[in-house]
C-alpha atoms as a PDB file:
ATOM      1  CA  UNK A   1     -19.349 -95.150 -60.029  1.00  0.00           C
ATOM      2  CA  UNK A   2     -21.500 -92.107 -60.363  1.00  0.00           C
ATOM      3  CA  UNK A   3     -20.622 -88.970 -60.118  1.00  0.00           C
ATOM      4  CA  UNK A   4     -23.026 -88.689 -56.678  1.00  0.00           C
ATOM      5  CA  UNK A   5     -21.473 -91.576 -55.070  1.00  0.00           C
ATOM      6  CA  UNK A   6     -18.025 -90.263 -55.524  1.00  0.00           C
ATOM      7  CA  UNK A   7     -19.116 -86.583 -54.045  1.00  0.00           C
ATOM      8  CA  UNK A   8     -20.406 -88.857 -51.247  1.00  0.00           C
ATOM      9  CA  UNK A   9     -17.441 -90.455 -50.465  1.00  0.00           C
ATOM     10  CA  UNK A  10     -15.254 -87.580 -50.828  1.00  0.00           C
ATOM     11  CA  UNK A  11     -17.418 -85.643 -48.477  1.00  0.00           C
ATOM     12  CA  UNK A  12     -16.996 -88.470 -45.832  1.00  0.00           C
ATOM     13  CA  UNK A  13     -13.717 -88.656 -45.876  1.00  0.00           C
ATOM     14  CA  UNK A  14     -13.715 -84.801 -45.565  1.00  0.00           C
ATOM     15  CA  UNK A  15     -15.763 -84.970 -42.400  1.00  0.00           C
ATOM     16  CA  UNK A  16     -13.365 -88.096 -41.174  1.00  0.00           C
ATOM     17  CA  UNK A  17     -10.395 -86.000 -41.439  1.00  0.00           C
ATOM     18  CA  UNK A  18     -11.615 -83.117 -40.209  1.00  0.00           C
ATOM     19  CA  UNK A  19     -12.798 -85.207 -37.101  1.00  0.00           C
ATOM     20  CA  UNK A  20      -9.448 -86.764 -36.927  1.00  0.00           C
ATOM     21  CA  UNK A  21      -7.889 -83.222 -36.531  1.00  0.00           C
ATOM     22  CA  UNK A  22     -10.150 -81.468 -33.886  1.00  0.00           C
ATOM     23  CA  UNK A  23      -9.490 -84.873 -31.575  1.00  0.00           C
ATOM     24  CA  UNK A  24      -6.684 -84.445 -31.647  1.00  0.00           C
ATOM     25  CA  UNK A  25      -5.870 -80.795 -31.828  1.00  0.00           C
ATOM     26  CA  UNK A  26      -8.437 -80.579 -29.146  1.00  0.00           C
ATOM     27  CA  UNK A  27      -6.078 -82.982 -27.062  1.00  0.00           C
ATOM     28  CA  UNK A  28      -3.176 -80.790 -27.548  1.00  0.00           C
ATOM     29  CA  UNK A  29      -5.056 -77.666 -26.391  1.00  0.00           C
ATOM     30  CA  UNK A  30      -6.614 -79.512 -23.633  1.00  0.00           C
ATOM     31  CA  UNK A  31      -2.746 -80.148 -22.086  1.00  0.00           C
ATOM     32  CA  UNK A  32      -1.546 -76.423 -22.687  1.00  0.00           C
ATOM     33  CA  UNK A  33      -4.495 -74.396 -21.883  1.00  0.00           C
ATOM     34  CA  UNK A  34      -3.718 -72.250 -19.153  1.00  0.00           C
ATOM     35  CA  UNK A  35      -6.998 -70.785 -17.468  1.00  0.00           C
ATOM     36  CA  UNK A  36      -6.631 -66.922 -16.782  1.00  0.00           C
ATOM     37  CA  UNK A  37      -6.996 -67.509 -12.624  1.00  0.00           C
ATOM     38  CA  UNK A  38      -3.996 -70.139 -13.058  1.00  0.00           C
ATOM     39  CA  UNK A  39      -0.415 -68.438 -13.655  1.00  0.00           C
ATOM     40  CA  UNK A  40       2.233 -69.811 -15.277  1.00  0.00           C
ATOM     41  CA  UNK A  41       5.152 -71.214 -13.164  1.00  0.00           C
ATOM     42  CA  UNK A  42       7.583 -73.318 -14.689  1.00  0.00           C
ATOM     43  CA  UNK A  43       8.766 -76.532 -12.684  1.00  0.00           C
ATOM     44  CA  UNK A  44      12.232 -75.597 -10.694  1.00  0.00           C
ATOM     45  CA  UNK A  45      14.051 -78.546  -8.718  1.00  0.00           C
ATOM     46  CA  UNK A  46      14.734 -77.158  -5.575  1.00  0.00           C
ATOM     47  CA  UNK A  47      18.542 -77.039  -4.726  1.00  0.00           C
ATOM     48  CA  UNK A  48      19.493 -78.724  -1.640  1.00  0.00           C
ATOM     49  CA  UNK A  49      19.338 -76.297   1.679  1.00  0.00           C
ATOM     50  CA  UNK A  50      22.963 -75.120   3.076  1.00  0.00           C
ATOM     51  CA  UNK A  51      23.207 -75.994   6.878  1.00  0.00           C
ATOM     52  CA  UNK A  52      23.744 -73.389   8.836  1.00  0.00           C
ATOM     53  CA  UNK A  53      26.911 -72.069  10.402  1.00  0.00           C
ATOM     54  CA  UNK A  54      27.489 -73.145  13.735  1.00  0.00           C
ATOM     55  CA  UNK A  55      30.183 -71.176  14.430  1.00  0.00           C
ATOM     56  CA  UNK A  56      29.227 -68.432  16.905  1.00  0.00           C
ATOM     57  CA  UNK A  57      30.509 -64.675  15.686  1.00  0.00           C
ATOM     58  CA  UNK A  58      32.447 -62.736  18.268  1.00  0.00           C
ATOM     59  CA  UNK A  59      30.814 -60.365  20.356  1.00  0.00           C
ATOM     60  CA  UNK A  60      31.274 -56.395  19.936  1.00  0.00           C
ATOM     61  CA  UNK A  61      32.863 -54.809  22.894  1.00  0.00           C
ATOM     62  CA  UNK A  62      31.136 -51.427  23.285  1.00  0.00           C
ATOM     63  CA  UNK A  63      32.778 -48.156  22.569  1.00  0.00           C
ATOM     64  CA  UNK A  64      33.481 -46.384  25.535  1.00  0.00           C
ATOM     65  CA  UNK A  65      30.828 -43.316  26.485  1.00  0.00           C
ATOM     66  CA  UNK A  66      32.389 -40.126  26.163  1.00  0.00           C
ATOM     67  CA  UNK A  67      32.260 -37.973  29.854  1.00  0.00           C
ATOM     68  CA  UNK A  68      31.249 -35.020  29.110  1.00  0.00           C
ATOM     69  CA  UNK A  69      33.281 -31.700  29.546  1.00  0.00           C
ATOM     70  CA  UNK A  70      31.673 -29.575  32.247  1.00  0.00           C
ATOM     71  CA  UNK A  71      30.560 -25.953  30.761  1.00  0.00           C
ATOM     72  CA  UNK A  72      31.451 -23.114  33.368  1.00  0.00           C
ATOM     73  CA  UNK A  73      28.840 -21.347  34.238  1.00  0.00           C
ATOM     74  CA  UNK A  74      28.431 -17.894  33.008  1.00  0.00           C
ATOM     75  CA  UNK A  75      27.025 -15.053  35.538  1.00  0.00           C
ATOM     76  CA  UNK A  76      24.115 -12.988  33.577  1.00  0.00           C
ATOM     77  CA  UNK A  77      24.513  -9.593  34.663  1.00  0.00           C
ATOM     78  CA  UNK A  78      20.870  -8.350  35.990  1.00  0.00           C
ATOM     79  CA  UNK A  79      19.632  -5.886  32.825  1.00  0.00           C
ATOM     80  CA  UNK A  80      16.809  -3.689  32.019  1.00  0.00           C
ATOM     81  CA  UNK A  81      15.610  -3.157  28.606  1.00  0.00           C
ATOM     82  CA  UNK A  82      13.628  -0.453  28.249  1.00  0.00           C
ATOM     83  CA  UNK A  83      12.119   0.334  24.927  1.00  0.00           C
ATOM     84  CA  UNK A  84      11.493   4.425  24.251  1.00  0.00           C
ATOM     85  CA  UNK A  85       7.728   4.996  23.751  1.00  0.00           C
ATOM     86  CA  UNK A  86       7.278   7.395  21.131  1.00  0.00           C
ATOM     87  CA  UNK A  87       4.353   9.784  22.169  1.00  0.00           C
ATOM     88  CA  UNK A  88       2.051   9.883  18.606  1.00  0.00           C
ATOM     89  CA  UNK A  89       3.354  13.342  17.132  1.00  0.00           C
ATOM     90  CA  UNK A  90       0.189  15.673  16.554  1.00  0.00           C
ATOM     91  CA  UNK A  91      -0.195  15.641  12.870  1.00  0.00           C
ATOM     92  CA  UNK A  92      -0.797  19.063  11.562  1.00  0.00           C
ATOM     93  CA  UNK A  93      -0.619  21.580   8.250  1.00  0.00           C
ATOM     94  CA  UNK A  94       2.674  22.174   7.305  1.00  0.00           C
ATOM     95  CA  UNK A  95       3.422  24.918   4.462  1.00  0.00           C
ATOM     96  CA  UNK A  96       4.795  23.431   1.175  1.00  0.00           C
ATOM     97  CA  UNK A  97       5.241  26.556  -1.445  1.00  0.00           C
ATOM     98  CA  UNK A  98       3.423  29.629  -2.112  1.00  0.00           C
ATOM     99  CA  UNK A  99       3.287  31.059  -5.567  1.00  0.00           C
ATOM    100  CA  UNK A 100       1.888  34.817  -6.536  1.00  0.00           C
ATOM    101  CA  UNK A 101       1.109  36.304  -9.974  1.00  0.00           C
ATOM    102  CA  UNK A 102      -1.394  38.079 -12.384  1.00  0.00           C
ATOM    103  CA  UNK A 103      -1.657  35.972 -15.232  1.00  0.00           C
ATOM    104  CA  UNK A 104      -1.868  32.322 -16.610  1.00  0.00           C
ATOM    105  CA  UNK A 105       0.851  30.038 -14.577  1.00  0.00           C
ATOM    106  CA  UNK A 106       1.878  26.745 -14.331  1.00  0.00           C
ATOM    107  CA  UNK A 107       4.982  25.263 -12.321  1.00  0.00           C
ATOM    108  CA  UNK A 108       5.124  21.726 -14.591  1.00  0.00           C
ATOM    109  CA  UNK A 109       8.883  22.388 -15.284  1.00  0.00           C
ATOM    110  CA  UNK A 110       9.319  22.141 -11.643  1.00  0.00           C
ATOM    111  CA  UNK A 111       6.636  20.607  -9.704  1.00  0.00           C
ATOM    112  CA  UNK A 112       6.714  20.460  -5.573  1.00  0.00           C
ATOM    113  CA  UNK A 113       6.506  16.749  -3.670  1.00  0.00           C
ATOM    114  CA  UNK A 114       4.162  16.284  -1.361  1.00  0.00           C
ATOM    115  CA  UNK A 115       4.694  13.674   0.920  1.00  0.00           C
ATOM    116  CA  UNK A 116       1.827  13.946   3.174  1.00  0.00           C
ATOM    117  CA  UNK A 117      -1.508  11.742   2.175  1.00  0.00           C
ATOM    118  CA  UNK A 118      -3.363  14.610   1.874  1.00  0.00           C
ATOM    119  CA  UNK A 119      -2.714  18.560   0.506  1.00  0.00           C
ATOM    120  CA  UNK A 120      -4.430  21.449   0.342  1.00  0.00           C
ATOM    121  CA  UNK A 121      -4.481  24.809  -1.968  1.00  0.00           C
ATOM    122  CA  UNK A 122      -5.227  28.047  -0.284  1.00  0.00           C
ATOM    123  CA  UNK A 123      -6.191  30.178  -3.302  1.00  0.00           C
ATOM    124  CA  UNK A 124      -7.260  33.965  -3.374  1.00  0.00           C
ATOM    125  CA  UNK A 125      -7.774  36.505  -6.479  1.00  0.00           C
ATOM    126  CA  UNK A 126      -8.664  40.085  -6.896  1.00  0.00           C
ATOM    127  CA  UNK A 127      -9.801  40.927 -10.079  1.00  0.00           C
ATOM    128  CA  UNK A 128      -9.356  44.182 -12.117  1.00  0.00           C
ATOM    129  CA  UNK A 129     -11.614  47.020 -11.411  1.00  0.00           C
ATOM    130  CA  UNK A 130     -11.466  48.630 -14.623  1.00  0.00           C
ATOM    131  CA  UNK A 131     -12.103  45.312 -16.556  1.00  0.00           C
ATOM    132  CA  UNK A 132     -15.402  44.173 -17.142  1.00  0.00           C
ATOM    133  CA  UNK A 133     -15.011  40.829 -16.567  1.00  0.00           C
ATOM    134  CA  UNK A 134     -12.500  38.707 -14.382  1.00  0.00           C
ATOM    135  CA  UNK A 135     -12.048  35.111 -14.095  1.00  0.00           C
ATOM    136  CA  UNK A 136      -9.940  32.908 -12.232  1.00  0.00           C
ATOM    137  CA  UNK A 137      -9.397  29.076 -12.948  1.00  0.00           C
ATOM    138  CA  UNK A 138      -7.272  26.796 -10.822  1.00  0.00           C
ATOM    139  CA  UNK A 139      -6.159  23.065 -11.147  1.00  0.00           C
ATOM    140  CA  UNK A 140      -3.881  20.592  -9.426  1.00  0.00           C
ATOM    141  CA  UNK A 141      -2.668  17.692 -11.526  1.00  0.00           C
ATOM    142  CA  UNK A 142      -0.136  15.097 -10.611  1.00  0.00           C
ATOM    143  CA  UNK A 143       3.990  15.249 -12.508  1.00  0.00           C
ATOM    144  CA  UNK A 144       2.702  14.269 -16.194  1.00  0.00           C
ATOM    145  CA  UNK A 145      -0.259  14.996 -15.910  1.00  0.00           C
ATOM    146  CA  UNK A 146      -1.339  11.462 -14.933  1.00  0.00           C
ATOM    147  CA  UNK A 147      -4.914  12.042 -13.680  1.00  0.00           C
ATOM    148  CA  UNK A 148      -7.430   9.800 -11.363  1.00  0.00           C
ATOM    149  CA  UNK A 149      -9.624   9.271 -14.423  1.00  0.00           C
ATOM    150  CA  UNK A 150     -10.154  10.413 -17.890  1.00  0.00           C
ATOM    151  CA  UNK A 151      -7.549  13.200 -17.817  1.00  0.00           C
ATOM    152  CA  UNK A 152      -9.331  15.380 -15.128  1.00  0.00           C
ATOM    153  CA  UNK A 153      -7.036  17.281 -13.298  1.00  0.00           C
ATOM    154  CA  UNK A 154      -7.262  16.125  -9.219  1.00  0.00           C
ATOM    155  CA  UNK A 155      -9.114  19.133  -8.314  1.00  0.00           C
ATOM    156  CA  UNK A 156     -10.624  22.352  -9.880  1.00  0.00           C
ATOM    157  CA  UNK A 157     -11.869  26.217  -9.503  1.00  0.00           C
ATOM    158  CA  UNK A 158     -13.102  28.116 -11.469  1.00  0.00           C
ATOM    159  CA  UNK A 159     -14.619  31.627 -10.748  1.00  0.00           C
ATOM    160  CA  UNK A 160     -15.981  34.829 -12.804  1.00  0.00           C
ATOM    161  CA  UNK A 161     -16.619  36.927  -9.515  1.00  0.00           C
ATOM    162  CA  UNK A 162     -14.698  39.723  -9.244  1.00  0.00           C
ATOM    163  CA  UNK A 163     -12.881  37.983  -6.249  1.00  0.00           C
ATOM    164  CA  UNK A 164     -12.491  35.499  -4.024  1.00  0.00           C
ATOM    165  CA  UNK A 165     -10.799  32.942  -1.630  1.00  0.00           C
ATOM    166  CA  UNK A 166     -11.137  29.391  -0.398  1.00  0.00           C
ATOM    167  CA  UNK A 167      -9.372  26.304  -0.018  1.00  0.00           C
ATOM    168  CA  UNK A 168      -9.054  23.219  -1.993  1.00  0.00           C
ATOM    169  CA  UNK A 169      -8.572  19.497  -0.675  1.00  0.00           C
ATOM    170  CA  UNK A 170      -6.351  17.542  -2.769  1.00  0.00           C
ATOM    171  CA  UNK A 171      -6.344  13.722  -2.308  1.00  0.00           C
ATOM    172  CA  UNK A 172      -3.938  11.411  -3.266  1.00  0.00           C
ATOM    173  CA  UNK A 173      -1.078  12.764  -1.664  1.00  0.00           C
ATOM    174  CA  UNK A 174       3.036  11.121  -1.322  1.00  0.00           C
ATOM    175  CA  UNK A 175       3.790  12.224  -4.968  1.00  0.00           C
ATOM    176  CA  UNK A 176       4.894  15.293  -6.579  1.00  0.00           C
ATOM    177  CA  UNK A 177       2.487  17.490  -8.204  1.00  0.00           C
ATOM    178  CA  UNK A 178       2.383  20.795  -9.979  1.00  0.00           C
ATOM    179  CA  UNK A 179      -0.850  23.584 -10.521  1.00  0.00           C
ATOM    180  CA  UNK A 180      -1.886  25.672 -13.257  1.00  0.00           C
ATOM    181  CA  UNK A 181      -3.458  29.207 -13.108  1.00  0.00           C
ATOM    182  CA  UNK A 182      -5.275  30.508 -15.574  1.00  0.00           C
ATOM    183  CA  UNK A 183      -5.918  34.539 -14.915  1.00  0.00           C
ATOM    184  CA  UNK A 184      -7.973  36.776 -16.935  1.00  0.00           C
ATOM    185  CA  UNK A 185      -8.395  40.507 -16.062  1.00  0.00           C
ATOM    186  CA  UNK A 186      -6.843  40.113 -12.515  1.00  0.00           C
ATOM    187  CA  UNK A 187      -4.991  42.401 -10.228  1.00  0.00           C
ATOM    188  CA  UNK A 188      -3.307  39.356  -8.953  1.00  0.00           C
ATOM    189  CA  UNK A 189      -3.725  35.911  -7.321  1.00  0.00           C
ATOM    190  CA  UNK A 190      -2.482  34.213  -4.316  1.00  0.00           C
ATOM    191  CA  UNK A 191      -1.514  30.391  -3.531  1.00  0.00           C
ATOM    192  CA  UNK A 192      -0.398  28.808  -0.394  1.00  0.00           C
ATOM    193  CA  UNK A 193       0.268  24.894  -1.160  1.00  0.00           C
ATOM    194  CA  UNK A 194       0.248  23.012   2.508  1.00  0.00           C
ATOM    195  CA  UNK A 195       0.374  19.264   3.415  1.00  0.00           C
ATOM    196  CA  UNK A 196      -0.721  17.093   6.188  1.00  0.00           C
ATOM    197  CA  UNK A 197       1.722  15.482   7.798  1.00  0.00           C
END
């Protein structure tokens, strides 16, 4: 035989066998396959079904109902609330502290509440006749200095007249606070510290 005969036969009996083994591999698959819409159940015999008890249960006799226990009946004495109105109390200036002096002051070490929302600062100066100039500078700050914004005291004068008077609003109030004088050439200066309450 030549060596093209024999690749013939061998590749027959290649393609035989390999025929052979998809039949019957197919076969096998064919009995097994399980299609994805088709669960799995295995076979289970059914056991026989129990008759059922013909013997009739007893019936429950009811509990008996409770009667109830009569509540006596309390007399409600006739009463009138009456709730005091309060008449709105006029609000009004009320004096706090007062300080006097000639030169620079400050009460820091012992500041004054205020428990009004608002205060005011009556302020007056006289300044010194024989000096030639006189000025008067006045500030309120809150304890620690702890300012509204950027370290400015709450409120400010400051004067190079030779006198004068007026009266500074101070907002926030409900705190404690404290003012500084600052007095140059001056017979003397006046404050009157009042709240609104």
């Amino acid at each position: 035989m030549d060596k093209k005969t024999v690749r013939w036969k061998i590749a027959l009996v290649l393609i035989l066998v390999l025929s052979m083994l998809t039949v019957a591999f197919s076969g096998c698959v064919e009995e097994e396959a399980v299609t994805p819409t088709q669960p799995v159940v295995p076979r289970v015999e059914a056991a026989p079904t129990p008759k059922p008890n013909t013997t009739p249960l007893p019936t429950p006799t009811p509990a008996p109902t409770p009667t109830p226990t009569p509540t006596p009946k309390l007399k409600t004495p006739d009463v009138t609330v009456t709730t005091p109105t309060v008449a709105n109390a006029p609000q009004s200036w009320r004096s706090v502290t007062e300080f006097t002096g000639k030169e620079d002051f400050s009460n820091e070490p012992f500041p004054f509440p205020i428990e009004g929302l608002v205060w005011r600062v009556h302020w007056s100066y006289t300044g010194d006749p024989a000096a030639p100039n006189s000025s008067f500078s006045l500030f309120a700050w809150r304890e620690n200095k702890q300012c509204i914004s950027c370290c400015l005291p709450l409120a400010s004068v400051e004067l190079r007249d030779p006198s004068g008077s007026g009266v500074i609003d101070v907002f926030p109030g409900n705190s404690t606070y404290y003012v500084e004088v600052f007095a140059d050439n001056l017979e003397g200066w006046t404050l009157e510290v009042e709240e609104f309450v």
